[in-house]
C-alpha atoms as a PDB file:
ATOM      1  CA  UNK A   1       1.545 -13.645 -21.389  1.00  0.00           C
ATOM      2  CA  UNK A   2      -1.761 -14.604 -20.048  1.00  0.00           C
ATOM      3  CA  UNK A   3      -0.923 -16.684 -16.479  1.00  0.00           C
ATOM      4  CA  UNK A   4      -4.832 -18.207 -16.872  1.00  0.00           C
ATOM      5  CA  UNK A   5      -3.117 -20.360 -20.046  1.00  0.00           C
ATOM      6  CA  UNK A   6      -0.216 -21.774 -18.387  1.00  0.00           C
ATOM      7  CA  UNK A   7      -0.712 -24.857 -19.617  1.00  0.00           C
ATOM      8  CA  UNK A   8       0.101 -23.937 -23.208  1.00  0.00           C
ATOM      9  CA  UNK A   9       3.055 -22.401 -22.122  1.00  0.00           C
ATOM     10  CA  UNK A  10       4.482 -25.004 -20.140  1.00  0.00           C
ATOM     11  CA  UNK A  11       4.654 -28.799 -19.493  1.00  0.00           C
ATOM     12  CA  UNK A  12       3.560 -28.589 -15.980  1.00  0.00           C
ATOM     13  CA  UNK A  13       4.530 -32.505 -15.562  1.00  0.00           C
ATOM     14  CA  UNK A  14       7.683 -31.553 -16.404  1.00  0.00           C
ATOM     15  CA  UNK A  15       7.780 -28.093 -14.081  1.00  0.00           C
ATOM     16  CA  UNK A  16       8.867 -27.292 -11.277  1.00  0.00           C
ATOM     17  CA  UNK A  17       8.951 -23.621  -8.984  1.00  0.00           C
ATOM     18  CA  UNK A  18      11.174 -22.890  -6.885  1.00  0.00           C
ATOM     19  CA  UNK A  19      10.707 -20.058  -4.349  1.00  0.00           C
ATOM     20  CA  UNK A  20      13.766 -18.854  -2.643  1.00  0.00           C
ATOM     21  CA  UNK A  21      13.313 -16.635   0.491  1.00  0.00           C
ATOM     22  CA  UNK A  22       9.893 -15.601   0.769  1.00  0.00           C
ATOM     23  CA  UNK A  23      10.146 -14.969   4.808  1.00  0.00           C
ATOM     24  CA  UNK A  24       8.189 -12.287   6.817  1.00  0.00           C
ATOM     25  CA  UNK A  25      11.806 -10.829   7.555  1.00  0.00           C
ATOM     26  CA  UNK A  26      10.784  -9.165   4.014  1.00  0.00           C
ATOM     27  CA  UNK A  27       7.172  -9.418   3.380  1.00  0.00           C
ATOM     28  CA  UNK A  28       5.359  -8.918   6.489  1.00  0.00           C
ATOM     29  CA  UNK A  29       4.760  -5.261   7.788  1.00  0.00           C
ATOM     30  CA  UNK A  30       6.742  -5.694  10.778  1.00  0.00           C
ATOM     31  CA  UNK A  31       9.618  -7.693   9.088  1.00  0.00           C
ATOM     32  CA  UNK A  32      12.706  -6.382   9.969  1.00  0.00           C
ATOM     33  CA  UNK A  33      13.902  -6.094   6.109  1.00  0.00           C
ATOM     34  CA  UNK A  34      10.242  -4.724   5.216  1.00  0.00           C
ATOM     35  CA  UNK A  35      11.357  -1.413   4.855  1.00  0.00           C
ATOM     36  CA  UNK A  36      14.235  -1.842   3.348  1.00  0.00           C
ATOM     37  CA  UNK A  37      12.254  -3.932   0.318  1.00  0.00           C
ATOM     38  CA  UNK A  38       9.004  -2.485   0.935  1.00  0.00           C
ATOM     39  CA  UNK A  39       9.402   0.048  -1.972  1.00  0.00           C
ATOM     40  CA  UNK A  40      10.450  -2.072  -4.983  1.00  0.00           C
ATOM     41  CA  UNK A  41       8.148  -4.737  -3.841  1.00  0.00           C
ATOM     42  CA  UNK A  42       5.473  -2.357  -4.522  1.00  0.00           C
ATOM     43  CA  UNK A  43       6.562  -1.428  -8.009  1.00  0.00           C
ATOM     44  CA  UNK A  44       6.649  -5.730  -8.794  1.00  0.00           C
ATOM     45  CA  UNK A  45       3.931  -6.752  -6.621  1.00  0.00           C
ATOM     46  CA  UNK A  46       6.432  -9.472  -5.741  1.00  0.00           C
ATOM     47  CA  UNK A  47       3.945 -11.216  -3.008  1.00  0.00           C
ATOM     48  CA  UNK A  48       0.879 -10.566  -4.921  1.00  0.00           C
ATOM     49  CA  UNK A  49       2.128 -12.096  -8.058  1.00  0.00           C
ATOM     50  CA  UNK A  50       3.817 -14.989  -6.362  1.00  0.00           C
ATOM     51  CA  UNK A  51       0.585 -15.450  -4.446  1.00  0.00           C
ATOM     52  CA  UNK A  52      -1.439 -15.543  -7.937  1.00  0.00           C
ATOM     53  CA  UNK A  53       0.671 -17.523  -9.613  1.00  0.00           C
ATOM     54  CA  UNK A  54       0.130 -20.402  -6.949  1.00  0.00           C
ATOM     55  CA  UNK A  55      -3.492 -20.396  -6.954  1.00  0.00           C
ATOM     56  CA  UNK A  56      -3.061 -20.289 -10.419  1.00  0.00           C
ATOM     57  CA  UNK A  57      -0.579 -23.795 -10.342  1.00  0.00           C
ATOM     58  CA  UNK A  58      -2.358 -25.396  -7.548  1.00  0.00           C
ATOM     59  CA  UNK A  59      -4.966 -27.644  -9.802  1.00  0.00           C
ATOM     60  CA  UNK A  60      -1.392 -28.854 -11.685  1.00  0.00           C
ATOM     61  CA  UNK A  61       1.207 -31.016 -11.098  1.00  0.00           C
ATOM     62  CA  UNK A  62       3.554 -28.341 -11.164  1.00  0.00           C
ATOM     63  CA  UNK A  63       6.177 -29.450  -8.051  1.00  0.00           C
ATOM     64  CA  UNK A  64       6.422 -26.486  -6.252  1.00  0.00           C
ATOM     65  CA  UNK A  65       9.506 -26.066  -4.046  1.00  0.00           C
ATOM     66  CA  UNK A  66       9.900 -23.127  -1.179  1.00  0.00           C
ATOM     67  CA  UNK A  67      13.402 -22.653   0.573  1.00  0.00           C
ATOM     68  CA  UNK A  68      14.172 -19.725   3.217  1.00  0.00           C
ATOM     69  CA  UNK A  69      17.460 -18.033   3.121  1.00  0.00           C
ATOM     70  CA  UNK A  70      18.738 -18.071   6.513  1.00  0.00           C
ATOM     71  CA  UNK A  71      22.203 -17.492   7.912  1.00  0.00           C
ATOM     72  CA  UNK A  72      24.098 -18.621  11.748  1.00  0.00           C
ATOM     73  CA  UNK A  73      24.690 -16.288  14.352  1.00  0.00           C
ATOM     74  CA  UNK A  74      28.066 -15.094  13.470  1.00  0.00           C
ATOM     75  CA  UNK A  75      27.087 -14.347   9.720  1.00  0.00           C
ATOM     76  CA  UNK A  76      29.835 -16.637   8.924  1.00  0.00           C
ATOM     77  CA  UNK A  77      29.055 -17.435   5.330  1.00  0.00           C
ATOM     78  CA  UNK A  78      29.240 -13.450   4.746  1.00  0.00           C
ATOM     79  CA  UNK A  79      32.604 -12.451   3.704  1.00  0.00           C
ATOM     80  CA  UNK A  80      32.344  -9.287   2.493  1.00  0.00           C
ATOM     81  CA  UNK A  81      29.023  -8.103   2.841  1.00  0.00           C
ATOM     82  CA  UNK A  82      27.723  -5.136   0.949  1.00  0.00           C
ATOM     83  CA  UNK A  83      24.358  -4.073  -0.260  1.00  0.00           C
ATOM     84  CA  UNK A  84      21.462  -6.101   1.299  1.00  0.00           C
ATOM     85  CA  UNK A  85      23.644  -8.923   2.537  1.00  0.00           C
ATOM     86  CA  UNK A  86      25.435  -5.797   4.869  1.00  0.00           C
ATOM     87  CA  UNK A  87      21.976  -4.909   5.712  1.00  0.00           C
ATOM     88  CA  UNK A  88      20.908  -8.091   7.042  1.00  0.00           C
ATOM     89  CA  UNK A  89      24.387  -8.535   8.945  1.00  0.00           C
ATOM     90  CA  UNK A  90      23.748  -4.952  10.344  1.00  0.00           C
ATOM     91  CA  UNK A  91      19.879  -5.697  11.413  1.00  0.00           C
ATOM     92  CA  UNK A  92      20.424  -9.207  12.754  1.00  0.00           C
ATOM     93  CA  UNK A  93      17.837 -10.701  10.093  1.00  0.00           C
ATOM     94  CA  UNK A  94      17.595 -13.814   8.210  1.00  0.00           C
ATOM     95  CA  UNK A  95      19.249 -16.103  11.241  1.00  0.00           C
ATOM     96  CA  UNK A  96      18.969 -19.903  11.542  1.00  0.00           C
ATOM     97  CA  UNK A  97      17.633 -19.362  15.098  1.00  0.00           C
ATOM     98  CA  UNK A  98      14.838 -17.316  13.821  1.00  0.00           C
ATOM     99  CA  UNK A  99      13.953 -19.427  10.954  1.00  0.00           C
ATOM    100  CA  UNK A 100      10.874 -21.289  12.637  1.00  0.00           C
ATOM    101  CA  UNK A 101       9.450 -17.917  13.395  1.00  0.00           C
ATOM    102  CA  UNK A 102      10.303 -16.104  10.473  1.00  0.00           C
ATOM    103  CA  UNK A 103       9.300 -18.513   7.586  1.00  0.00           C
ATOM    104  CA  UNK A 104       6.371 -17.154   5.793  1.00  0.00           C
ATOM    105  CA  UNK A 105       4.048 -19.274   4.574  1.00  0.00           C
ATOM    106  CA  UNK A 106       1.966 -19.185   1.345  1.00  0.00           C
ATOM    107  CA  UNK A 107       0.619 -22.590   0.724  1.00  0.00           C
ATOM    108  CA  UNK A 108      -2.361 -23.341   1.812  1.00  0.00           C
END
């Protein structure tokens, strides 16, 4: 799959991306989940990619969406956290508070 020939792939009228939480609480060095992701973030270039891929879509009309993932103080909407939701309970990260400080930008 060559991303330079996205257009013959793809409908980009009809397109839309949607990025779901791409926040420095993961992706910037002192992010308090960077370590945590750091590693198989690495192996997919995750950033990079994602990065690419929207210089790559910004001459399109491709609608391109970005959300957070953010939680309140009490980690309410957790019920039974395990895995990286416990982790972000544990380490206080992702909280609606935060969000203004923690959203990470990548549009230009």
């Amino acid at each position: 799959y060559n991303i330079f020939c996205l257009e013959v792939y793809m409908d980009t009228h009809n397109t839309a991306l949607l990025l779901i939480g791409f926040q420095n609480d993961y992706f910037a060095p002192n992010g308090i989940l960077h370590g945590i992701v750091e590693e198989s973030s690495k192996v997919t270039n995750a950033l990079s990619n994602t990065i690419h891929l929207l210089d790559c879509l910004e001459p399109t009309s491709v609608l391109i969406v970005e959300t957070p993932i953010f939680f309140t103080s009490s980690y309410e909407e957790i019920v039974e956290p395990i895995g990286i939701l416990k982790t972000i309970k544990e380490v206080g990260a992702l909280l609606l508070s935060q969000l203004a400080l923690s959203r990470l930008t990548l549009m230009k």
